[in-house]
Structure formats: C-alpha cells, structure tokens
Protein backbone atom coordinates (compact mmCIF):
# COMPACT_ATOMS: atom_id res chain seq x y z
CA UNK A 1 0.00 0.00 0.00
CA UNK A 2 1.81 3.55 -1.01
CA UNK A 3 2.19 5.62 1.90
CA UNK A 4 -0.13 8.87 0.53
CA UNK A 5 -3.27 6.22 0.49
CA UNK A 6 -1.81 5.49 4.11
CA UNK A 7 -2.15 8.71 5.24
CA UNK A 8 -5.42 9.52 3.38
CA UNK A 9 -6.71 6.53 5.68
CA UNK A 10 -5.24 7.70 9.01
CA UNK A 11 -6.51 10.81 8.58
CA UNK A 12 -10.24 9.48 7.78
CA UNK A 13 -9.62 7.39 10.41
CA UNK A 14 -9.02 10.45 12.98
CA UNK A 15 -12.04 12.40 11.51
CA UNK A 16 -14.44 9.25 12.39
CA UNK A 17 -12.81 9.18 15.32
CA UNK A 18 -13.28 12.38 16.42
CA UNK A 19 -17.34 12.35 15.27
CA UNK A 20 -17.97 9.59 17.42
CA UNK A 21 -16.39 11.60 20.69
CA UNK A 22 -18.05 14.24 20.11
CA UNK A 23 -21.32 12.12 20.13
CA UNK A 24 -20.53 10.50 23.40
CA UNK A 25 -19.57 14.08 25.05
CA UNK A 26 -22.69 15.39 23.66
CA UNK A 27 -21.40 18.17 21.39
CA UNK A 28 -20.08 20.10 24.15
CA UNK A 29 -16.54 20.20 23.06
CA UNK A 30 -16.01 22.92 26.15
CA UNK A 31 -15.94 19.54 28.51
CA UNK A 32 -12.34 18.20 28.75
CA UNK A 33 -11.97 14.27 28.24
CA UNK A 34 -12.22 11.49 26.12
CA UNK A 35 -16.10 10.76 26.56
CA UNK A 36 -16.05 7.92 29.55
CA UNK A 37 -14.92 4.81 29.16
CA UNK A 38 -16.17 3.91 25.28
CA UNK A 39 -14.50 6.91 24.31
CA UNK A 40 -11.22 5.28 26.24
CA UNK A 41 -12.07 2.09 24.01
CA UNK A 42 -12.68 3.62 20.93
CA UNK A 43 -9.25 5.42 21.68
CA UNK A 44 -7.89 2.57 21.44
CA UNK A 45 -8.97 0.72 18.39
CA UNK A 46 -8.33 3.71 16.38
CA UNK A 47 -4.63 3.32 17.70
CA UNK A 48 -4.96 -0.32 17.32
CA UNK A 49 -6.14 0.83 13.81
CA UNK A 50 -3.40 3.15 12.91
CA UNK A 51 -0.82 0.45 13.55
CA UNK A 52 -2.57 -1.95 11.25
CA UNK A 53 -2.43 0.53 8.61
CA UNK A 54 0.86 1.11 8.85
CA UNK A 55 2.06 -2.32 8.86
CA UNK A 56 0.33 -3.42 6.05
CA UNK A 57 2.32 -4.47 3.17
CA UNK A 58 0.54 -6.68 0.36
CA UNK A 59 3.76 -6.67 -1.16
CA UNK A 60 6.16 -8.53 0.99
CA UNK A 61 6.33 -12.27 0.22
CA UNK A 62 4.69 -15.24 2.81
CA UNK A 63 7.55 -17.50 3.13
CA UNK A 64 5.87 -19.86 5.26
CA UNK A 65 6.27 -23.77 4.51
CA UNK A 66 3.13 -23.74 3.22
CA UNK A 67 3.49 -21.84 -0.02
CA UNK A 68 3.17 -23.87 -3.02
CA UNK A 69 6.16 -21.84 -4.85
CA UNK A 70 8.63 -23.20 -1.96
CA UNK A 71 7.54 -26.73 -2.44
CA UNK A 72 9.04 -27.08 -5.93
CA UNK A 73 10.60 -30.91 -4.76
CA UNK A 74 10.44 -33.08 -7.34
CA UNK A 75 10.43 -36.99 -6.20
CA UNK A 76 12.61 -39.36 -7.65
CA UNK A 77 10.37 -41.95 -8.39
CA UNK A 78 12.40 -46.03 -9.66
C-alpha cells in the first residue's frame, strides 16, 4: 500500500474518530476528556487501527512452509 493512500486513511480514520467523541460528550466540546470509558475504548482501536495501517504491506512475500512456490521438490520416483 503507497504511503499517501496510508495517510489519506489515518486521517479518515481520525475524523471518524473524532465524530464519534463528540457524540458521546454530547457536542459540548467545552468539557475536557475522552467521553467515559467507550470513548477510552474507541481510543484505542483507532490506535490499534493506525498500527494496522501502517504495517500493512501486500507486497512482501509469505515465506511460510506452506506456499506452493517453496515446495518445488520433485520426487525421484524407480
């Protein structure tokens, strides 16, 4: 994943974020805090989130045993 989309979804990420604490604090935005403890939770996930994003690499190659283009072994068969 190029890092501009990346950073296109971090920062939708943020703005969701952000509509969803000002929905638990009730629009006051006056009130200091992070909206109780779902806003804690959703806190959270969208750091949880973040880090997924980042890590994400579609590109990088599984080299796990199980990958049919590592298990080109032919048998000798007599």
């Amino acid at each position: 994943m190029k890092t501009g989309l990346k950073i296109v979804l971090t920062i939708v990420a943020f703005l969701i974020l952000g509509v969803f604490q000002v929905a638990l604090k009730g629009g006051d935005s006056s009130r200091p805090g992070a909206g109780g403890p779902i806003g804690i939770i959703l806190l959270f996930a969208f750091i949880a989130g973040v880090t997924a994003i980042w890590k994400y690499n579609p590109d990088k190659k599984d080299d796990t045993p199980s990958n049919n283009e590592n298990d080109k072994n032919e048998l000798d068969k007599s």
